[in-house]
Protein backbone atom coordinates (compact mmCIF):
# COMPACT_ATOMS: atom_id res chain seq x y z
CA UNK A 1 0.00 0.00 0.00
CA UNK A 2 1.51 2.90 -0.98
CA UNK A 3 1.13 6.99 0.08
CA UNK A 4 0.31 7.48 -3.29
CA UNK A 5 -2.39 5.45 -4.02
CA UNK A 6 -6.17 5.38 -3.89
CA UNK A 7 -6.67 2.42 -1.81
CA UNK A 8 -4.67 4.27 1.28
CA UNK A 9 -6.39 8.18 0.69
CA UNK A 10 -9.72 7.19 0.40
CA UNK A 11 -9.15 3.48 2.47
CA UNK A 12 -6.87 3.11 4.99
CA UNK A 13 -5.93 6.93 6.20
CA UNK A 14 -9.64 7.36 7.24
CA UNK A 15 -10.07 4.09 8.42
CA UNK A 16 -6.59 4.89 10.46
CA UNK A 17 -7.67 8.68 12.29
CA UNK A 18 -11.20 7.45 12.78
CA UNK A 19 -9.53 3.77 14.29
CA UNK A 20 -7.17 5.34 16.48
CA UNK A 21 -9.42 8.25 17.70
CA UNK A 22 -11.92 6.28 18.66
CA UNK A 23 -9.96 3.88 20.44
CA UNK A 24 -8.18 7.19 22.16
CA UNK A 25 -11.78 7.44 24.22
CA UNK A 26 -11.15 4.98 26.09
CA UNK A 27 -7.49 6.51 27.09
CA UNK A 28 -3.57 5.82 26.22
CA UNK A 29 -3.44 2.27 25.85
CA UNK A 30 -6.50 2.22 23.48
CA UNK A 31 -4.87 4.62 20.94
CA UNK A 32 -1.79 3.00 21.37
CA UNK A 33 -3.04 -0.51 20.40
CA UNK A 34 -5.12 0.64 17.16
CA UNK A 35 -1.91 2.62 15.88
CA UNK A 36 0.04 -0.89 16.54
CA UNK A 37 -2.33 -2.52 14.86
CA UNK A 38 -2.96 -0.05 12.36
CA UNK A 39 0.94 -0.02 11.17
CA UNK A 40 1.03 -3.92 11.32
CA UNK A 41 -1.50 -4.34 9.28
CA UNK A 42 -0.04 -1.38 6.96
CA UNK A 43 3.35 -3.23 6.71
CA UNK A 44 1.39 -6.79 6.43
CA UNK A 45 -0.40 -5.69 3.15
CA UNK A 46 3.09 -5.56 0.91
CA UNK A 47 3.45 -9.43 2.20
CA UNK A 48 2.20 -10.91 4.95
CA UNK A 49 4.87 -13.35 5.33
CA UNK A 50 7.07 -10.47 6.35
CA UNK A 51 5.73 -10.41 9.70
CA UNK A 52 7.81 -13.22 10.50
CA UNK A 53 10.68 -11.11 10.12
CA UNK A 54 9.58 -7.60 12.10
CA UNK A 55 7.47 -9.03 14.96
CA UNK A 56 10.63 -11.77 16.15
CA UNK A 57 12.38 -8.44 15.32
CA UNK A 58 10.32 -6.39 17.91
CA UNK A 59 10.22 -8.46 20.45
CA UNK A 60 14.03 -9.88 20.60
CA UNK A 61 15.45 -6.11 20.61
CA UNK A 62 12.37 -4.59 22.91
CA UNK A 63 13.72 -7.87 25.48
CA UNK A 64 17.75 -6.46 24.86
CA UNK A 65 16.61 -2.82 25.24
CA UNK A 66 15.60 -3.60 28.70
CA UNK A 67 18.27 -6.10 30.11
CA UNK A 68 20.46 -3.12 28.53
CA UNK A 69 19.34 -0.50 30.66
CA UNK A 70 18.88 -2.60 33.23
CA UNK A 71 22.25 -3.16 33.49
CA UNK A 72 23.24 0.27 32.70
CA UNK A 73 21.67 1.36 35.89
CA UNK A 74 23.50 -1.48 38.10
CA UNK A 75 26.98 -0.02 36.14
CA UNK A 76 27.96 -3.52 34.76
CA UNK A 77 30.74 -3.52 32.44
CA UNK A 78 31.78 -6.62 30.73
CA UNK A 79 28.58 -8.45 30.77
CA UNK A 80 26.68 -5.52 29.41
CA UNK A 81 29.05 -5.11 26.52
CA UNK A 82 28.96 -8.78 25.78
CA UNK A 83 24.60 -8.40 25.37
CA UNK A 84 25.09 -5.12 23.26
CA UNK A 85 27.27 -6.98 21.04
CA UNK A 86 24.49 -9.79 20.71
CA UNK A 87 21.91 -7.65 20.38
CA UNK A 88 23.98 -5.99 17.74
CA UNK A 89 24.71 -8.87 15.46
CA UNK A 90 21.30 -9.92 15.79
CA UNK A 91 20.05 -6.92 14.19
CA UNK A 92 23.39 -6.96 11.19
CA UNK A 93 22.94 -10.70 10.74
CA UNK A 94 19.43 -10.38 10.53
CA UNK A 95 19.71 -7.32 7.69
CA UNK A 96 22.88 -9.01 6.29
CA UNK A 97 21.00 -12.41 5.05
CA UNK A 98 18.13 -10.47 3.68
CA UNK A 99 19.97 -7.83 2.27
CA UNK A 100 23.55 -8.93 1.48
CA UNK A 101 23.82 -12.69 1.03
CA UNK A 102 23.40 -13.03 -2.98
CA UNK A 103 25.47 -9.53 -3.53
CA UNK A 104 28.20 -11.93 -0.84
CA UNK A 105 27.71 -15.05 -2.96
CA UNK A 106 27.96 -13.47 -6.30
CA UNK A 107 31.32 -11.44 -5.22
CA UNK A 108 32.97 -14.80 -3.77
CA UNK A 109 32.23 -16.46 -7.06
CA UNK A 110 33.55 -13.67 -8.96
CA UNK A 111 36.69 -13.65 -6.88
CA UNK A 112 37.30 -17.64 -6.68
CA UNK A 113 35.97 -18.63 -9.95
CA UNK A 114 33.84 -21.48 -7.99
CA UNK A 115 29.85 -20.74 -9.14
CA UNK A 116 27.46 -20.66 -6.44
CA UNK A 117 23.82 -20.51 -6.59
CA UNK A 118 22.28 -16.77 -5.71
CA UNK A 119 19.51 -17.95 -3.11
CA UNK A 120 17.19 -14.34 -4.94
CA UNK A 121 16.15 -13.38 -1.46
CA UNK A 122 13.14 -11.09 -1.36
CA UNK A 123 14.18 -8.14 0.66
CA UNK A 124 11.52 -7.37 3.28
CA UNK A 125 10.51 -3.80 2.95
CA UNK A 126 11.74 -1.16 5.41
CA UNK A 127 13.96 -3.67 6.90
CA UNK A 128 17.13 -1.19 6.52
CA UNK A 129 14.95 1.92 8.30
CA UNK A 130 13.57 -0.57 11.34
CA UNK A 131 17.00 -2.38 11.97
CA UNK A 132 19.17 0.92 12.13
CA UNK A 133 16.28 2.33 14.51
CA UNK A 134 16.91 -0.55 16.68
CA UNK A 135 20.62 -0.64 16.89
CA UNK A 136 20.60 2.77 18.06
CA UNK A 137 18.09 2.32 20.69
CA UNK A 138 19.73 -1.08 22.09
CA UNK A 139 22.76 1.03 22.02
CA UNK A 140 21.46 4.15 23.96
CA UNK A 141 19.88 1.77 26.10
CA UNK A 142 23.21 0.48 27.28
CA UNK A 143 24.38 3.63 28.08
CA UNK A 144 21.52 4.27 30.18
CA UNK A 145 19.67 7.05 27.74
CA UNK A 146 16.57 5.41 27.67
CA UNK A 147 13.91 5.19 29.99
CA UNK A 148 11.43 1.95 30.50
CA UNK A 149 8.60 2.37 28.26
CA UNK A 150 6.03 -0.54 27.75
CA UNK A 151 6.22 -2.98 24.81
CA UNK A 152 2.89 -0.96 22.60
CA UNK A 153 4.76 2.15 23.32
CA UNK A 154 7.75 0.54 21.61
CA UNK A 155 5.68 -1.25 18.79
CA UNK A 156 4.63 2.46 17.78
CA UNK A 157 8.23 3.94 17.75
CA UNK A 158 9.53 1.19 15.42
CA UNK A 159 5.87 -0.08 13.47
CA UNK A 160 4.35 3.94 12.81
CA UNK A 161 3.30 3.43 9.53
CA UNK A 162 4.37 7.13 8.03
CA UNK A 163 7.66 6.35 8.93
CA UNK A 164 8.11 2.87 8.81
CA UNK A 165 9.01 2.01 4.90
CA UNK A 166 11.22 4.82 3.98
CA UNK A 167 12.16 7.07 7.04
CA UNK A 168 12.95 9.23 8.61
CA UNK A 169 14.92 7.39 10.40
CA UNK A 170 14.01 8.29 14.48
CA UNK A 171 15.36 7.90 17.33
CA UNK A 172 13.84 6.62 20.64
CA UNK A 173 13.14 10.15 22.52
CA UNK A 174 12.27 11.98 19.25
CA UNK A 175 8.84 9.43 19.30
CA UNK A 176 8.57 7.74 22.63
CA UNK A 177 8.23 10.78 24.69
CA UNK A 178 5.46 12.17 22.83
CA UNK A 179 3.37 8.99 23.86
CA UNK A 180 0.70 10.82 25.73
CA UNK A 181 -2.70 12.22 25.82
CA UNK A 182 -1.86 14.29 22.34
CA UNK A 183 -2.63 11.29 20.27
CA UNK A 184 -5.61 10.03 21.85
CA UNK A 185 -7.94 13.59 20.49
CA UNK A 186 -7.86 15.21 16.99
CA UNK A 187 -7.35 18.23 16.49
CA UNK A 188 -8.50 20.55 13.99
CA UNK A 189 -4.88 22.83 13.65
CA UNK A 190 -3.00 19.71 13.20
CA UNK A 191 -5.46 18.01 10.53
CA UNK A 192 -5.05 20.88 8.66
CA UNK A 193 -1.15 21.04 8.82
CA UNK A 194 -0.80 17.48 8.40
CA UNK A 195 -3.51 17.83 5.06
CA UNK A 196 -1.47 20.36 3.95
CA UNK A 197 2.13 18.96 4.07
CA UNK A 198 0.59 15.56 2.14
CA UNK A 199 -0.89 17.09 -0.39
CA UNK A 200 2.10 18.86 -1.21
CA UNK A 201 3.65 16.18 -0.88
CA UNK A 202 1.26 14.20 -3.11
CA UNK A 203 1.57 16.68 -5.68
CA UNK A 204 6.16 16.41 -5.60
CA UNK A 205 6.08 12.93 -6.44
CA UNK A 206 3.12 12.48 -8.84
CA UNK A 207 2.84 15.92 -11.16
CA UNK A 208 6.80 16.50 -10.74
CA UNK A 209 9.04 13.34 -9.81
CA UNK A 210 7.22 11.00 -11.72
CA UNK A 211 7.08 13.28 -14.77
CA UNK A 212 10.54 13.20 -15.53
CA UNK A 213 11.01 9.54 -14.69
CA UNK A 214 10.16 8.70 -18.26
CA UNK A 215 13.98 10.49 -19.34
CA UNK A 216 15.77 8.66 -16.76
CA UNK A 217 15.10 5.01 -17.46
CA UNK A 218 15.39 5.30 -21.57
CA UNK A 219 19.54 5.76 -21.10
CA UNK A 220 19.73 4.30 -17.31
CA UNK A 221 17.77 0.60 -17.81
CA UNK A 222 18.87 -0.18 -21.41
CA UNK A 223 21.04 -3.30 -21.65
CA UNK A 224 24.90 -2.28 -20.24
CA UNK A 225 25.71 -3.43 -23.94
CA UNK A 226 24.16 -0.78 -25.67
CA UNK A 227 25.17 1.87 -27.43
CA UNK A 228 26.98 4.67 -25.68
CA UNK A 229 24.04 7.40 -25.32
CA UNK A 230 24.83 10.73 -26.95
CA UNK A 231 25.91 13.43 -24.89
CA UNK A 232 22.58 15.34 -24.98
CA UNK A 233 20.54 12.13 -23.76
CA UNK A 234 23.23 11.08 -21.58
CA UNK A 235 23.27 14.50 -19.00
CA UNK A 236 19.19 14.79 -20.36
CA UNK A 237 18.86 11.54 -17.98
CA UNK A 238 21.28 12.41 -15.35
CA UNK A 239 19.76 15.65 -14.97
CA UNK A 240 16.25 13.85 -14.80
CA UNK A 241 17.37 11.81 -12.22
CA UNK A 242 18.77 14.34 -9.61
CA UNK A 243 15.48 16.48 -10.25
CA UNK A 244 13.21 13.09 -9.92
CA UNK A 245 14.96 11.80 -6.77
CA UNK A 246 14.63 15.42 -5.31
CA UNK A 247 11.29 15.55 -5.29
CA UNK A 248 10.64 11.94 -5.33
CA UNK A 249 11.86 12.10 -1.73
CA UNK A 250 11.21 15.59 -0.92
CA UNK A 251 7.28 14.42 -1.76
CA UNK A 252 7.62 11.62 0.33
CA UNK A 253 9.10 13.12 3.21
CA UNK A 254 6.65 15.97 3.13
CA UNK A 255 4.22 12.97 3.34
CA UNK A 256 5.51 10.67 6.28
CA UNK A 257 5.50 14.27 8.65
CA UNK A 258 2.19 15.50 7.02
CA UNK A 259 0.84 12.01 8.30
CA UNK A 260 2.51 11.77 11.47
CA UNK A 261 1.20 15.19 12.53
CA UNK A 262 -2.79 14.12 11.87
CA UNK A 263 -1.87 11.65 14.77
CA UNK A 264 -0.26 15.12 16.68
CA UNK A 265 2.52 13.40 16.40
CA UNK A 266 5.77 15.19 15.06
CA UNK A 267 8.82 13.97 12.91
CA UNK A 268 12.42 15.02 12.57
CA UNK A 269 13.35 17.20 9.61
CA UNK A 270 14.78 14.76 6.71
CA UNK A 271 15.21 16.84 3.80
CA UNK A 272 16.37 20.51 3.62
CA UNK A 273 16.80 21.78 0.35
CA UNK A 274 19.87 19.88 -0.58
CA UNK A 275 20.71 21.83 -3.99
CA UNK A 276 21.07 24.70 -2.34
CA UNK A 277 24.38 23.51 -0.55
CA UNK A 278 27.69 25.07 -1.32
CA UNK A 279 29.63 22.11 -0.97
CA UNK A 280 29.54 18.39 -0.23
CA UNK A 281 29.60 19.14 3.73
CA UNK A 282 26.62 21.27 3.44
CA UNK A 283 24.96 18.78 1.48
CA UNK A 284 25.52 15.90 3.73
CA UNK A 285 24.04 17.97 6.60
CA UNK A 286 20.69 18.66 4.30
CA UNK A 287 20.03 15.23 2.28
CA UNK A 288 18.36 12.46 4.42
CA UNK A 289 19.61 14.32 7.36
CA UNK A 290 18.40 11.47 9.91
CA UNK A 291 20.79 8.78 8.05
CA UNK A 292 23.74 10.91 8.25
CA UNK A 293 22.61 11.82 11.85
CA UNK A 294 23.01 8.43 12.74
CA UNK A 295 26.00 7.34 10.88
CA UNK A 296 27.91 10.42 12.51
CA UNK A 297 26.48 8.86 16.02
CA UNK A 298 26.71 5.15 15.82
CA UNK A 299 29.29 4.43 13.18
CA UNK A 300 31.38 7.43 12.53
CA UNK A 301 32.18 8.51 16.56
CA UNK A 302 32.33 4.55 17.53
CA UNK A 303 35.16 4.54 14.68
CA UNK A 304 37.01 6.94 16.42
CA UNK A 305 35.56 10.09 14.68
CA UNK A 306 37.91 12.85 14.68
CA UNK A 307 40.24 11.55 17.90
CA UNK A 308 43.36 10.64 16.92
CA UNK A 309 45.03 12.89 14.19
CA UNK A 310 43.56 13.84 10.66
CA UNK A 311 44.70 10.71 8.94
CA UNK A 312 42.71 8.65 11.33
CA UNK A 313 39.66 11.42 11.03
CA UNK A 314 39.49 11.23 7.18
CA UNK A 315 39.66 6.98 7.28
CA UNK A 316 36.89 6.96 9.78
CA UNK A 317 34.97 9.43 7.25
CA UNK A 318 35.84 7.80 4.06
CA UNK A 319 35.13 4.28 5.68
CA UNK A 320 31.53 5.55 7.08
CA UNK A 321 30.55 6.70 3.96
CA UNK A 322 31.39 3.20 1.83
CA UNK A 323 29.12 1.48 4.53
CA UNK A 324 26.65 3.93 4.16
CA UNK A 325 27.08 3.52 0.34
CA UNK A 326 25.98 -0.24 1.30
CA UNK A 327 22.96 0.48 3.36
CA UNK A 328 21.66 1.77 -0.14
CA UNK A 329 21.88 -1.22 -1.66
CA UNK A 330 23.83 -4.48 -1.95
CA UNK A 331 25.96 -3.88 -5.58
CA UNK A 332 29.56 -2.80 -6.10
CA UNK A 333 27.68 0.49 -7.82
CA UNK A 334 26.54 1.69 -3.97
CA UNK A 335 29.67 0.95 -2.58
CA UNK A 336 31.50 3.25 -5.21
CA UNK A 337 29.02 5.80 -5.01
CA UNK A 338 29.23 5.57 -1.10
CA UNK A 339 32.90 5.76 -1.50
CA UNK A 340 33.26 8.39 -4.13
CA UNK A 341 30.95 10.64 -1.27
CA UNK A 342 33.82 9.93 1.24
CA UNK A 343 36.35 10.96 -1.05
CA UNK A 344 34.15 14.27 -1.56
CA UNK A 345 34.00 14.89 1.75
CA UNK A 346 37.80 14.48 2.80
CA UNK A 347 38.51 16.63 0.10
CA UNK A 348 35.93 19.59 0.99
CA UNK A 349 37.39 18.78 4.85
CA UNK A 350 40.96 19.55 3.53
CA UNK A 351 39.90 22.72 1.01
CA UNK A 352 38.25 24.11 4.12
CA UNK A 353 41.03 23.80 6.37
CA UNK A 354 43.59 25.30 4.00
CA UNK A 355 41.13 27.93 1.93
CA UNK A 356 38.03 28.18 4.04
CA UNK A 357 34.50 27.91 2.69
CA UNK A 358 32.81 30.85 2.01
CA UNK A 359 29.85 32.81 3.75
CA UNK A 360 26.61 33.21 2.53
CA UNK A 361 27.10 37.16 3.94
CA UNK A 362 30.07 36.96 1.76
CA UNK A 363 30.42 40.37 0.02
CA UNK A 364 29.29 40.68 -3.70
CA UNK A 365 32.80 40.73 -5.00
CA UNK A 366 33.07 37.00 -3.47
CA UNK A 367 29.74 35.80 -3.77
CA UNK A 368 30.93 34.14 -7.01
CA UNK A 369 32.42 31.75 -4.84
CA UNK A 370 29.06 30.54 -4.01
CA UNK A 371 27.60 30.08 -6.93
CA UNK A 372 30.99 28.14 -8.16
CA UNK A 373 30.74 26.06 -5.28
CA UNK A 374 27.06 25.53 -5.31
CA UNK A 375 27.41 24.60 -9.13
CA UNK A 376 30.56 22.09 -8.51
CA UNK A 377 28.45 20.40 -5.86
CA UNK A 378 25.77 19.64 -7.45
CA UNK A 379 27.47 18.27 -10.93
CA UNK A 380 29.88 16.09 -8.43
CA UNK A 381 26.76 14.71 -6.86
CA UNK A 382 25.46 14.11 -10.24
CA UNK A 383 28.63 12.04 -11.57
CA UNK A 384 28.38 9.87 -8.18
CA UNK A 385 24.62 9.23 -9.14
CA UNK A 386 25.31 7.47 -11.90
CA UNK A 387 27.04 4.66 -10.17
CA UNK A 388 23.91 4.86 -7.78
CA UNK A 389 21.45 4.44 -10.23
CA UNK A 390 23.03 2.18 -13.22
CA UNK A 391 22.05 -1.39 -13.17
CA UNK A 392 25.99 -2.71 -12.90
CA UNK A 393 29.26 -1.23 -13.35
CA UNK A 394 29.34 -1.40 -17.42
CA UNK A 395 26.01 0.40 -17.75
CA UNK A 396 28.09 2.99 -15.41
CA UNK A 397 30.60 3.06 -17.54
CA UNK A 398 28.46 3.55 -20.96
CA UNK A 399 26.46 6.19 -18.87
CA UNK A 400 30.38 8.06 -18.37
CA UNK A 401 31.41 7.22 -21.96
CA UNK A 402 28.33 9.19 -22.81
CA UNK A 403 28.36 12.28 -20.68
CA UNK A 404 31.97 12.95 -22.00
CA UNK A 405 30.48 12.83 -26.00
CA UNK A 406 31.64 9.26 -26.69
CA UNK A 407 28.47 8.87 -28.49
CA UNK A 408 28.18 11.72 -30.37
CA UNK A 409 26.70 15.21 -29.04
CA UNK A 410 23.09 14.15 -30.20
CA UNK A 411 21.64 17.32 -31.39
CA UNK A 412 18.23 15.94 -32.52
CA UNK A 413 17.71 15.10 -28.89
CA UNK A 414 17.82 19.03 -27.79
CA UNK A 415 15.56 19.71 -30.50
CA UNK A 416 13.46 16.83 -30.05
CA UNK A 417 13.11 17.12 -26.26
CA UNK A 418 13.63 21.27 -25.69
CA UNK A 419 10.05 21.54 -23.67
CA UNK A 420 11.72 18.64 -20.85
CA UNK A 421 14.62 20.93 -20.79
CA UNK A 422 12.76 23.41 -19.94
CA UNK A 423 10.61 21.88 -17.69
CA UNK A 424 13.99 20.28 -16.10
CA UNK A 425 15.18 23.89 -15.66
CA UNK A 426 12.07 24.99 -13.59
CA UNK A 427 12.30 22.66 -11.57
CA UNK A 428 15.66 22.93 -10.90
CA UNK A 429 15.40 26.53 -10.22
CA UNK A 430 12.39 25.61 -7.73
CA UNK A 431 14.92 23.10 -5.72
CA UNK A 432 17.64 26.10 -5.75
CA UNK A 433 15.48 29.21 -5.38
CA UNK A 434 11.69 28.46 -3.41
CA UNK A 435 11.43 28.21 -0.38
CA UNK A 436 10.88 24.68 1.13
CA UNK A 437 7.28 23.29 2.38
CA UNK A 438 8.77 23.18 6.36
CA UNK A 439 9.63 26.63 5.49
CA UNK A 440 6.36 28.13 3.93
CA UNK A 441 4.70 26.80 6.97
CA UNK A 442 6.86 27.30 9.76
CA UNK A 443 4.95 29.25 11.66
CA UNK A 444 2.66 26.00 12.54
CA UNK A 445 5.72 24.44 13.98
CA UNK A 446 5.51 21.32 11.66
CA UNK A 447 8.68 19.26 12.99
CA UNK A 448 10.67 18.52 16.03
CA UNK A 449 13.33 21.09 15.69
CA UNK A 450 12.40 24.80 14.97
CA UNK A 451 12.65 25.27 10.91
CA UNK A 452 15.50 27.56 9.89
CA UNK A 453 15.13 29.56 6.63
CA UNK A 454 11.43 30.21 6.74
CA UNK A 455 10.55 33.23 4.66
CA UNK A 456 8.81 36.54 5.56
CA UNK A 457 5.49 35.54 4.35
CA UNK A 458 3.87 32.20 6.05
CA UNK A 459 0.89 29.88 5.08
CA UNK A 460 -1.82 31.32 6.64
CA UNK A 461 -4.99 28.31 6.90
CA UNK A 462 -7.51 30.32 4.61
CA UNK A 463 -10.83 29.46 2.41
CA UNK A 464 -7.89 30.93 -0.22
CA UNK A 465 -5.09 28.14 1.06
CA UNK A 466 -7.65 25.65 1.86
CA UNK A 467 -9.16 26.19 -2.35
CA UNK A 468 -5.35 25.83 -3.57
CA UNK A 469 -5.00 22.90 -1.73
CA UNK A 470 -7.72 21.57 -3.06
CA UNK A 471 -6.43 22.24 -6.20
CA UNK A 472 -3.43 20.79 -6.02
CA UNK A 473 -5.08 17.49 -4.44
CA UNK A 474 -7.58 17.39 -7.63
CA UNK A 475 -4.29 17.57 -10.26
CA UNK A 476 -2.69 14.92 -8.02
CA UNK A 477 -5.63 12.47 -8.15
CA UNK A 478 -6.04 13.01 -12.19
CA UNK A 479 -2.87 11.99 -12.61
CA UNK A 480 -2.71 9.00 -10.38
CA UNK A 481 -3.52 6.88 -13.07
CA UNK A 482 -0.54 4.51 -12.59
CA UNK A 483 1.07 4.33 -8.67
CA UNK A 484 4.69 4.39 -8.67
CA UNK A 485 7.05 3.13 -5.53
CA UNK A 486 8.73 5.78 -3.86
CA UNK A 487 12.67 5.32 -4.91
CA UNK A 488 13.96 5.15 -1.18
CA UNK A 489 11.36 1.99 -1.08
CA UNK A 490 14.15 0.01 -3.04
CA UNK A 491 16.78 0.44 -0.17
């Protein structure tokens, strides 16, 4: 069941806020159990037979979560560190067999010439947003950061359906602590925020992400023994592709918080206008800011972070970056992208420390140094994007061969395709330019953290707003003629 679909506007998000509110009557633990239920049942419709994976899942790391802090607060040392390192590998063997063991297989028979047979495990959705949610809370709960909450009040943390297939990816206080009366009574201000922020959101991925998808997989999901694309199709595509994974997940973040806040419940901040970074640092710190949030916190600092001299620093930042490369997906193509990223950033960490980066109250006479930087950024994001979203390395390699003019500059494709161009350069120019959706309506307070950025004039909830929503929703549904996954839904 996806976000963008008819069967969960019109079926199950009604069927949710009426559910849940009703059951919030009777107090807490009746709201509680519905929105259990309720996300269960969510995640059950892509396959049942998943639930054999997340509900052993659930209960083996709620069980660790509590020994851990149990122990925490007796200050044992060994011991403790032996169960976090269980409860650890239970969650990374868990996501490795799913995930990892034909990309394993395939790269041993590569290596060793001996063929083995791929096993073509289906990967359970969401499995790579729940498991990372529950390292970090076994983790915290060994050092003693979380308090004992019951088991539904952990079911909803890891099972709440807006956030459970794609991110963000929370952590245990951000959710947990806002289990109280809030969610058992709607209310009016936050249906109307929440409304708002989907339908926006609605409108990203069908009218604008999907759109362009059409560019992307003509050069991208060809056969890797194809003819080099021309240089015009060849950046046409990779162009298309940054623009439709923009607002692909833009749309679907907008979504997940929109949702979570009908249930006056609210979400970390996940996506803040990426293309508008000056370089790779910046970008980092705006593009699916809870993943890098947690592989700065539970991979990056564990590795040592920046403690023990730059050479060490850099490693631990170019090493965090291949894994996170792998968390996208299990192919040689993530791990190069991943590790490409960590080259970017050890670069941009040594340009700043021997040039500085420059201010966005730079004077005019250097604010050409923005728009150089902002322009490098996004093309070197671009280039690592094609390893991210070519089918192997060859069809990377044609994709290359292509952007440099290996197959010809392909002028009948600028004539042929100038209105996509166009369209490719408004939208672009929305990504760099607009203001954000957090931003127009920051003045309702729609995530955890204060929004930064907001401009001087705010979304006021008007019969005008409340018509151009409506608007917006009616374009949306007329073009929902064929649903489309989300793209973080693959990883």
């Amino acid at each position: 069941m996806l976000f963008n679909s008819h069967l969960f506007l019109f079926g199950f998000l009604p069927l949710a806020l009426l559910a849940v509110f009703s059951s919030g009557r009777s107090g807490l633990r009746g709201a509680l159990a519905a929105l259990t239920v309720l996300s269960i049942g969510f995640y059950a419709w892509w396959d049942w037979h998943n639930l054999f994976l997340l509900i052993p899942s659930l209960l083996v790391n709620f069980a660790f979560g509590r020994a851990l802090t149990r122990d925490a607060q007796r200050r044992k040392g060994p011991a403790s560190r032996a169960l976090l390192a269980v409860a650890i590998a239970f969650n990374l063997l868990l996501l490795g067999y799913f995930k990892y063991t034909d990309f394993a297989l395939s790269t041993v028979s590569t290596l060793t010439g001996v063929p083995y047979a791929l096993r073509h495990i289906v990967l359970p959705l969401g499995i790579s947003f729940f498991t990372f949610e529950q390292i970090a809370y076994v983790v915290d709960s060994s050092k003693g950061h979380v308090r004992p909450y019951g088991f539904l009040e952990y079911c909803v943390f890891v099972t709440f359906f807006p956030h459970l297939i794609a991110g963000p990816i929370i952590q245990h206080d951000e959710l947990l602590a806002q289990m109280d009366a809030r969610i058992c009574t709607p209310r009016a201000d936050n249906l109307a925020l929440g409304f708002s922020l989907l339908a926006i959101g609605l409108f990203k991925k069908v009218a604008l992400a999907d759109s362009v998808a059409g560019h992307v997989g003509g050069v991208y999901d060809v056969s890797a023994s194809a003819p080099v694309p021309t240089l015009a199709a060849a950046w046409l595509a990779t162009v298309a592709y940054s623009v439709q994974l923009y607002f692909d997940f833009s749309g679907y973040s907008d979504m997940a918080i929109g949702l979570a806040r009908m249930f006056n419940l609210k979400l970390p901040a996940n996506f803040d206008s990426p293309y508008r970074a000056h370089n790779i640092i910046e970008f980092w710190r705006r593009w699916h800011m809870t993943l890098s949030r947690f592989l700065r916190n539970y991979l990056y600092i564990p590795l040592g972070g920046n403690r023990g001299g730059p050479f060490r620093r850099y490693l631990n930042l170019f090493i965090t970056m291949v894994l996170g490369g792998l968390w996208h997906g299990a192919g040689w193509g993530f791990v190069l992208w991943g590790g490409l990223n960590g080259l970017y950033l050890v670069v941009n960490h040594l340009w700043r420390g021997a040039w500085g980066l420059p201010k966005d109250n730079a004077p005019p006479k250097q604010r050409w140094r923005l728009e150089v930087g902002l322009t490098t950024t996004f093309v070197l994001i671009m280039a690592s994007r094609v390893f991210f979203r070519s089918n192997s390395l060859a069809g990377a390699g044609r994709v290359f061969a292509g952007l440099v003019g290996q197959g010809g500059l392909g002028l009948s494709v600028l004539r042929a395709e100038w209105a996509s161009i166009g369209f490719l350069l408004v939208l672009y120019g929305w990504c760099r330019w607009a203001p954000n959706s957090q931003q127009w309506l920051a003045a309702k307070d729609p995530l955890l953290a204060p929004v930064e950025g907001a401009p001087k004039w705010q979304v006021a909830f008007t019969p005008r707003w409340a018509l151009g929503l409506a608007a917006l929703t009616a374009t949306s549904l007329l073009l929902l003629n064929r649903v489309s996954e989300f793209l973080y839904f693959q990883f």
